[in-house]
Protein backbone atom coordinates (compact mmCIF):
# COMPACT_ATOMS: atom_id res chain seq x y z
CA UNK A 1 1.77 1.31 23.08
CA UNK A 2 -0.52 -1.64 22.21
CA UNK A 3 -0.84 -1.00 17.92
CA UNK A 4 -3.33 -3.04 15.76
CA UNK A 5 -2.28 -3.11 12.34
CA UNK A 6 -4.82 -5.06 10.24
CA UNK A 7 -3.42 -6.50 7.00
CA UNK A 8 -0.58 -7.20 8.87
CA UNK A 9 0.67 -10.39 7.40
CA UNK A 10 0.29 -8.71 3.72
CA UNK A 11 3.57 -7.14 1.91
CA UNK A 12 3.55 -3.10 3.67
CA UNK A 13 1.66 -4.68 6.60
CA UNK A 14 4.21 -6.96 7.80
CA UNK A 15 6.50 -4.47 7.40
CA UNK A 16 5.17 -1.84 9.83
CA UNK A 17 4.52 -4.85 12.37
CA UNK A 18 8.56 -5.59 11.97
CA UNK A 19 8.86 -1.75 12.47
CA UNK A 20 6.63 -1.15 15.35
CA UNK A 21 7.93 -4.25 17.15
CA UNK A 22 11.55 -2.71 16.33
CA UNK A 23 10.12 0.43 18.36
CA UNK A 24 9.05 -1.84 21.18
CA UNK A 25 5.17 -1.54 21.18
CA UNK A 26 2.91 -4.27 21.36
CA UNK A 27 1.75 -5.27 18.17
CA UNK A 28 -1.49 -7.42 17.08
CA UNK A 29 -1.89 -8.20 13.75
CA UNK A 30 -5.08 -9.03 12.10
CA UNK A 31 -5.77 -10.82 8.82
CA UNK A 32 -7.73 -13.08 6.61
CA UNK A 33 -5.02 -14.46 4.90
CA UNK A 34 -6.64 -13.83 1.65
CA UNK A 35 -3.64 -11.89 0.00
CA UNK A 36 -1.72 -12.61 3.19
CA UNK A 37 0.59 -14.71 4.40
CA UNK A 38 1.96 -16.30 7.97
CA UNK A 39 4.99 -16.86 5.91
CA UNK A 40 5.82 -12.96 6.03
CA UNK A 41 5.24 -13.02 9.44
CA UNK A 42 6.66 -16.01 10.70
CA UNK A 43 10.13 -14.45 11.65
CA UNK A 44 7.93 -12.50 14.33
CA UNK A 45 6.38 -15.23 15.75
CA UNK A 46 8.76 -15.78 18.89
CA UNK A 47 8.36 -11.98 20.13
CA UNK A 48 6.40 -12.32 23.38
CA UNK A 49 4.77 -8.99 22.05
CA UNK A 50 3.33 -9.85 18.69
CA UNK A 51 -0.08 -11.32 18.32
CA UNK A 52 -1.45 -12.53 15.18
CA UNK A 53 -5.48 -13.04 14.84
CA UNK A 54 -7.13 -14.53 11.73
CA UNK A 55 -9.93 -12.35 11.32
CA UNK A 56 -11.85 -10.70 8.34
CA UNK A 57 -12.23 -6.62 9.28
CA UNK A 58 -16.09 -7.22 7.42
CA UNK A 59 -16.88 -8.31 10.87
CA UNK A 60 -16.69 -6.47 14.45
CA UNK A 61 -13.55 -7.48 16.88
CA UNK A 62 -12.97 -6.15 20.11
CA UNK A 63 -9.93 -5.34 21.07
CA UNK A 64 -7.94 -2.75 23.55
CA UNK A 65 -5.60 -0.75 21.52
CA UNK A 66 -3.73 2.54 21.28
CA UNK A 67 -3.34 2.76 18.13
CA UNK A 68 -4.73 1.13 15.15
CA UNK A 69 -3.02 0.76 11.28
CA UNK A 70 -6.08 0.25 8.91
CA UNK A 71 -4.64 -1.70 5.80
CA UNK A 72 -6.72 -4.71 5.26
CA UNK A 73 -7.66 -4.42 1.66
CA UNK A 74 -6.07 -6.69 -1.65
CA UNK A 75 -4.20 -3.66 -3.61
CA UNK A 76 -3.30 -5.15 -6.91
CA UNK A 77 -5.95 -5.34 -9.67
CA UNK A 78 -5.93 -9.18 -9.62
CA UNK A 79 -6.79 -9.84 -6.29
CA UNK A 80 -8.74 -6.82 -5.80
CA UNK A 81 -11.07 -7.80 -8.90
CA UNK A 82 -11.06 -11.50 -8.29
CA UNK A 83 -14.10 -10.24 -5.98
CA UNK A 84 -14.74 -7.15 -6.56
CA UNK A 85 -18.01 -7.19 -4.16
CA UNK A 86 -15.82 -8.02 -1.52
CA UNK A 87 -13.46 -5.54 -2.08
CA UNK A 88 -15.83 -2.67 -1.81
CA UNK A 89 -17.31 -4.18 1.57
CA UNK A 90 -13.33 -5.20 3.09
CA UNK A 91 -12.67 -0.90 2.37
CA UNK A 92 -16.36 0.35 3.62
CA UNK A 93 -17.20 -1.98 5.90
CA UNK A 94 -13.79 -2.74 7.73
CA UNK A 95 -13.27 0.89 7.97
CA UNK A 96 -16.89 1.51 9.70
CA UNK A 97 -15.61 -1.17 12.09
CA UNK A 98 -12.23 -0.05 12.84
CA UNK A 99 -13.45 3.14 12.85
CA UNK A 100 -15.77 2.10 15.58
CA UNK A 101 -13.54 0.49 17.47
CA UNK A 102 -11.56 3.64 17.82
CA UNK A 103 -14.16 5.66 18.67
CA UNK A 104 -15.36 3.07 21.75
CA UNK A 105 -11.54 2.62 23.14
CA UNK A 106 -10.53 6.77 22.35
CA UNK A 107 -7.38 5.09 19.54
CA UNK A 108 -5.80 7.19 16.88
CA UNK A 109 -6.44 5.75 13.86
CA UNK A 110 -4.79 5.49 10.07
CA UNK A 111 -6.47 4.56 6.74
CA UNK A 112 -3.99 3.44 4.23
CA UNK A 113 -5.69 4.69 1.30
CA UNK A 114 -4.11 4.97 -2.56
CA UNK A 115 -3.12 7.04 -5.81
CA UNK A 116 -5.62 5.12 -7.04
CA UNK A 117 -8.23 7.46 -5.83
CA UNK A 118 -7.06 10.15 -8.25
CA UNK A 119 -7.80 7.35 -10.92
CA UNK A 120 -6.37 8.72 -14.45
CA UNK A 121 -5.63 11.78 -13.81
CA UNK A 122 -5.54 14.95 -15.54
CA UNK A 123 -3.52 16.93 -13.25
CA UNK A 124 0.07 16.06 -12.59
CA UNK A 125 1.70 15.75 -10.45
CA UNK A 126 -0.75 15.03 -8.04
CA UNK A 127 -1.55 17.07 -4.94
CA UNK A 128 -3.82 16.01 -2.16
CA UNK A 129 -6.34 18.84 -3.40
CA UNK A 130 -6.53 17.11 -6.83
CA UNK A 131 -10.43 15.70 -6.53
CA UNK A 132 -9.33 12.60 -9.71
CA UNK A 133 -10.73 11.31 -12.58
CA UNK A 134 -11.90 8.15 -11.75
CA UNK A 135 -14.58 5.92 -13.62
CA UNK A 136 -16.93 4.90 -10.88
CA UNK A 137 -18.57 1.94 -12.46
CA UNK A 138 -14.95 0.77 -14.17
CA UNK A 139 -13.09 -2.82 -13.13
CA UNK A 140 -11.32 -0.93 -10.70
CA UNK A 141 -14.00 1.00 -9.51
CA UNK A 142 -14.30 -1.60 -6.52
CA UNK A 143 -11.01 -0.35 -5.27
CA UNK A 144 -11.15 2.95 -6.15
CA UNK A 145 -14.46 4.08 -4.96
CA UNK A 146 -13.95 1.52 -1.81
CA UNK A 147 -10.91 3.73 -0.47
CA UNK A 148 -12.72 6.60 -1.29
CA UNK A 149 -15.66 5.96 0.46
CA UNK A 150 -13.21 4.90 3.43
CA UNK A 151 -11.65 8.31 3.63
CA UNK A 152 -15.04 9.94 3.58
CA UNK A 153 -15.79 7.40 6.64
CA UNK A 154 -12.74 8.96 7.87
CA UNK A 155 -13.68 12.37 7.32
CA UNK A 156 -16.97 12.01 9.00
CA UNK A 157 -15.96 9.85 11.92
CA UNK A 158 -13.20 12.87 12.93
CA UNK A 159 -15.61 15.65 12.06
CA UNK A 160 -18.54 14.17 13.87
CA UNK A 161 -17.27 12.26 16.70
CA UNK A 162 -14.33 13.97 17.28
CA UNK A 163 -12.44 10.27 16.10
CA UNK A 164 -8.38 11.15 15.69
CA UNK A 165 -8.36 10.11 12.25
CA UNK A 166 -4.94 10.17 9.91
CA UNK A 167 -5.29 9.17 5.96
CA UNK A 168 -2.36 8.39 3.88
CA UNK A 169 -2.32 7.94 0.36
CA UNK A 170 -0.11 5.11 -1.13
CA UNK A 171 1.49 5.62 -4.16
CA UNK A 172 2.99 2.31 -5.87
CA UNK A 173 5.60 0.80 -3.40
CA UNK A 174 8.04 -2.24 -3.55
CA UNK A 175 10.24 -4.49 -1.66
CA UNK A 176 10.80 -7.81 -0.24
CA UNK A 177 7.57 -9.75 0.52
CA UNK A 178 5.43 -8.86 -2.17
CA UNK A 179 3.06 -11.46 -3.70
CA UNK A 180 5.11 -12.86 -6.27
CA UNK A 181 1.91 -13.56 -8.29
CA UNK A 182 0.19 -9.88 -7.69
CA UNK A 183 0.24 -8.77 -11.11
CA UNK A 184 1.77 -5.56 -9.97
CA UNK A 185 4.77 -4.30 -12.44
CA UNK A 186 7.76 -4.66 -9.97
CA UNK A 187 6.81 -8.26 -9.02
CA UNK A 188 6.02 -9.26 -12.84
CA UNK A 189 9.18 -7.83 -14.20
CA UNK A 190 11.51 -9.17 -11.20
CA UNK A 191 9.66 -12.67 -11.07
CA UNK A 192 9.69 -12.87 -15.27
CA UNK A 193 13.40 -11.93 -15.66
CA UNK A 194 14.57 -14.25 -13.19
CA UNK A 195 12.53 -16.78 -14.76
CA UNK A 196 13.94 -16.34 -18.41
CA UNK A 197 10.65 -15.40 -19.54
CA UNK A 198 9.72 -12.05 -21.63
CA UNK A 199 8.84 -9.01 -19.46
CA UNK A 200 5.11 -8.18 -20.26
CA UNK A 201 4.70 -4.42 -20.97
CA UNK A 202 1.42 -3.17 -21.22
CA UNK A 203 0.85 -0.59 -24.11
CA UNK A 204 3.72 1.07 -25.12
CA UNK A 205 5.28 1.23 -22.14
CA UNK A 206 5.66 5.04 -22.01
CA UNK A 207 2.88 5.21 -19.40
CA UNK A 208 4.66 6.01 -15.99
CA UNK A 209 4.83 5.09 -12.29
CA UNK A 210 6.95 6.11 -9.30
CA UNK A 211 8.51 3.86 -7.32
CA UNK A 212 8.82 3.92 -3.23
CA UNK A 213 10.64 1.30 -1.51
CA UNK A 214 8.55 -0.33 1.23
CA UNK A 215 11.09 1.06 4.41
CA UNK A 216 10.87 4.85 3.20
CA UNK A 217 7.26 4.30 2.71
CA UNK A 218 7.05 2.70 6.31
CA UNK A 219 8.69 5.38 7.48
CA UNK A 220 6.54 7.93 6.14
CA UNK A 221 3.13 6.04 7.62
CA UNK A 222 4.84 6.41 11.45
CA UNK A 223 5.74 9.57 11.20
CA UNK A 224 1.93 10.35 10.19
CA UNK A 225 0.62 8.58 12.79
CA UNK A 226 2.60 10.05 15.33
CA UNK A 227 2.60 14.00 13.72
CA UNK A 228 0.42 16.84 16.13
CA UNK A 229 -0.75 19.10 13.77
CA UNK A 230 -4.29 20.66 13.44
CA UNK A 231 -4.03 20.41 9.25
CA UNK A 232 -2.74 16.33 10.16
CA UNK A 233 -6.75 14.80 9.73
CA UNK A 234 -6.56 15.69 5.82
CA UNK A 235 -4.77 13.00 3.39
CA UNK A 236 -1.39 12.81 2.94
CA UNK A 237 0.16 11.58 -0.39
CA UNK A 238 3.79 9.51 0.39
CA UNK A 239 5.40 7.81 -2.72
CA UNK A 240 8.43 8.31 -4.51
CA UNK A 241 8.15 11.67 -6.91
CA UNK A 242 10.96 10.11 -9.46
CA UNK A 243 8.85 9.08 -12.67
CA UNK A 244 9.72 6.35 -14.26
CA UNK A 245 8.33 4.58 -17.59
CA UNK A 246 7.77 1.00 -17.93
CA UNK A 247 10.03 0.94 -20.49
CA UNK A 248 12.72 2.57 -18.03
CA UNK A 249 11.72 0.26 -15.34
CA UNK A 250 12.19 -2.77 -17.64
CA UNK A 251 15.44 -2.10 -18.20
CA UNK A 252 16.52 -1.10 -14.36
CA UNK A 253 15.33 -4.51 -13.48
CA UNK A 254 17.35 -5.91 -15.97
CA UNK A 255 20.43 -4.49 -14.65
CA UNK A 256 19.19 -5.40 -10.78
CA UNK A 257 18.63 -9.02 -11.82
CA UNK A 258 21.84 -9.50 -14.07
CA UNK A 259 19.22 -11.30 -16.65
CA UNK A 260 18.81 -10.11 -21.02
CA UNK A 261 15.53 -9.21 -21.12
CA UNK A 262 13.39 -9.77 -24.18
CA UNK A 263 9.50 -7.26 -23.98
CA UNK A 264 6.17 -8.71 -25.32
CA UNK A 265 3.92 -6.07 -25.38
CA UNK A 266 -0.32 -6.62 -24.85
CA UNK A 267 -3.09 -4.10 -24.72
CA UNK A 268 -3.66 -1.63 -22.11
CA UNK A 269 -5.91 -3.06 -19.39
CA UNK A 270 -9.00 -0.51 -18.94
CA UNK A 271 -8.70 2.37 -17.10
CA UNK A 272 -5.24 2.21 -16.44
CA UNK A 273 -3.80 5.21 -15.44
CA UNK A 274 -1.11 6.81 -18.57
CA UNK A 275 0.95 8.66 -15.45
CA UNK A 276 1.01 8.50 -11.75
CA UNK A 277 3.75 10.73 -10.12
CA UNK A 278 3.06 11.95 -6.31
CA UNK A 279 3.40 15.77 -5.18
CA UNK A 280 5.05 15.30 -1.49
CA UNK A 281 5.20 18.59 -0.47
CA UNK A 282 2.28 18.07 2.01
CA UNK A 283 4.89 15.22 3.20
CA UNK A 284 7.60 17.37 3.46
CA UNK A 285 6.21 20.01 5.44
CA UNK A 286 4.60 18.30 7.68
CA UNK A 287 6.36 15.09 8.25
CA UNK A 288 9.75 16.56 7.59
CA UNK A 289 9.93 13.80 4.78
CA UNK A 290 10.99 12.50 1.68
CA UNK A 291 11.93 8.90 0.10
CA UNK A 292 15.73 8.33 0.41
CA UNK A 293 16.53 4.61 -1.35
CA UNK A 294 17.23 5.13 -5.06
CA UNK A 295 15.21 2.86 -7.31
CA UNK A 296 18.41 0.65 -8.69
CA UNK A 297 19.42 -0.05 -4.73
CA UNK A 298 15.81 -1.05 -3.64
CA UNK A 299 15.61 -2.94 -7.27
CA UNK A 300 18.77 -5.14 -5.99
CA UNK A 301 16.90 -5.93 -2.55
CA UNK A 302 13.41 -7.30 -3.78
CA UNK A 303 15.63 -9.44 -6.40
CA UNK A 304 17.42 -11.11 -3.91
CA UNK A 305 14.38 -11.56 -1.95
CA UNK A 306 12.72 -12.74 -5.19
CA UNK A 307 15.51 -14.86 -6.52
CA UNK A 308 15.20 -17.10 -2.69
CA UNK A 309 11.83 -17.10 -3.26
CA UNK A 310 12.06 -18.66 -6.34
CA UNK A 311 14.63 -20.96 -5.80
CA UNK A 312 13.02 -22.55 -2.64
């Protein structure tokens, strides 16, 4: 197949490009380069069947696809709030026009959408029936309500024009290629450990997160896209169900990166969630899946990536 994954030169993005060229499609990948990187996609480069196209999804593009991976959006609170106006518009309006797109060329389509649309939530763990709790005019707000309005786009686009829509929803995932500089937990502990610097916990720490490695979670997003089902349209939560504390994870990457760690702890950033654990039994069912790479082994893969990084 010919597959457009947009956001493809960010961290899951390149990822599923590597994947789906692995698989032997034909792969364009679209991106502004704002939290993305050629770097990440460089190694691709000499494939004869990869295309790479700086473009912003807040404007049309035409293109001929089959298939088409919806993932341009910054995901980590700094980038994402940097600009939060354009945030909102790179989730609502690059989903009208992807979603467009599909409709004019007859392509299945996929929304990666987040946990973070069940904001702090007050069921757990989470199913895909759980509406959130999420503060609408908060400082994540522009991400929150921006996916959310993308999966109503969704919604509406498969309901009304018949658009063959799939939504997954990301729980927090890790693994070679992340932004060193994302603000994201993983890539702060990894990058401050190697570093000799003090991890910085937020709160007490005892808040939790699960962690999916970035090939189980690839794996997961495929086998979506590629499911028959006539319950398939509906979202689809894929993460990692072990729960972990920051505390817990502090001390895993610790033993991943070989480096004494020392914690300095700072106040909890606003509307943070205090747990975030996924139910995947929608996953299971369906997909027939279910994360297999422990945290400690995937731990040991983004520090090597991490310690190269930082090196060179």
């Amino acid at each position: 197949m010919r597959i457009l994954v947009t956001g493809g030169a960010g961290f899951i993005g390149s990822h599923l490009c590597e994947r789906l060229l692995d698989e032997g499609h034909d792969v364009v990948c679209l991106d502004n380069y704002f939290t993305g990187s050629k770097e990440n996609v460089a190694h691709l480069l000499d494939n004869y069947r990869f295309e790479l196209i700086r473009h912003d999804v807040t404007l049309p593009v035409f293109l001929e696809v089959d298939q088409i991976y919806n993932f341009a959006c910054p995901a980590s609170p700094i980038h994402y709030q940097y600009n939060p106006v354009k945030t909102v518009k790179t989730s609502v309006m690059g989903a009208i026009n992807m979603l467009g797109m599909a409709k004019r060329v007859g392509a299945r389509i996929l929304q990666a959408s987040t946990s973070e649309v069940y904001g702090d939530p007050e069921v757990h763990p989470q199913p895909e029936s759980y509406w959130g709790n999420v503060n609408c005019i908060g400082l994540r707000s522009c991400y929150d309500e921006g996916k959310r309005v993308a999966e109503t786009l969704f919604m509406d686009y498969h309901r009304q024009n018949d658009v063959d829509t799939r939504i997954v929803r990301i729980f927090n995932t890790y693994g070679p290629r992340m932004h060193p500089n994302d603000g994201r937990v993983v890539s702060n502990f990894i990058v401050q450990a190697l570093r000799g610097e003090e991890l910085t916990v937020y709160g007490t720490g005892e808040q939790t997160r699960s962690f999916c490695y970035v090939d189980d979670l690839v794996e997961g997003i495929i086998r979506l896209m590629n499911t028959e089902d006539d319950d398939i349209h509906l979202p689809v939560n894929l993460g990692n169900p072990g729960e972990f504390t920051m505390n817990e994870l502090a001390q895993e990457v610790s033993k991943a990166s070989g480096e004494n760690i020392n914690i300095k702890h700072l106040p909890l950033p606003q509307d943070d969630p205090k747990q975030r654990q996924p139910n995947i039994n929608r996953a299971n069912e369906l997909l027939n899946w279910s994360p297999k790479i422990p945290l400690a082994e995937g731990l040991k893969k983004t520090v090597d990536y991490f310690a190269e990084r930082i090196k060179t």
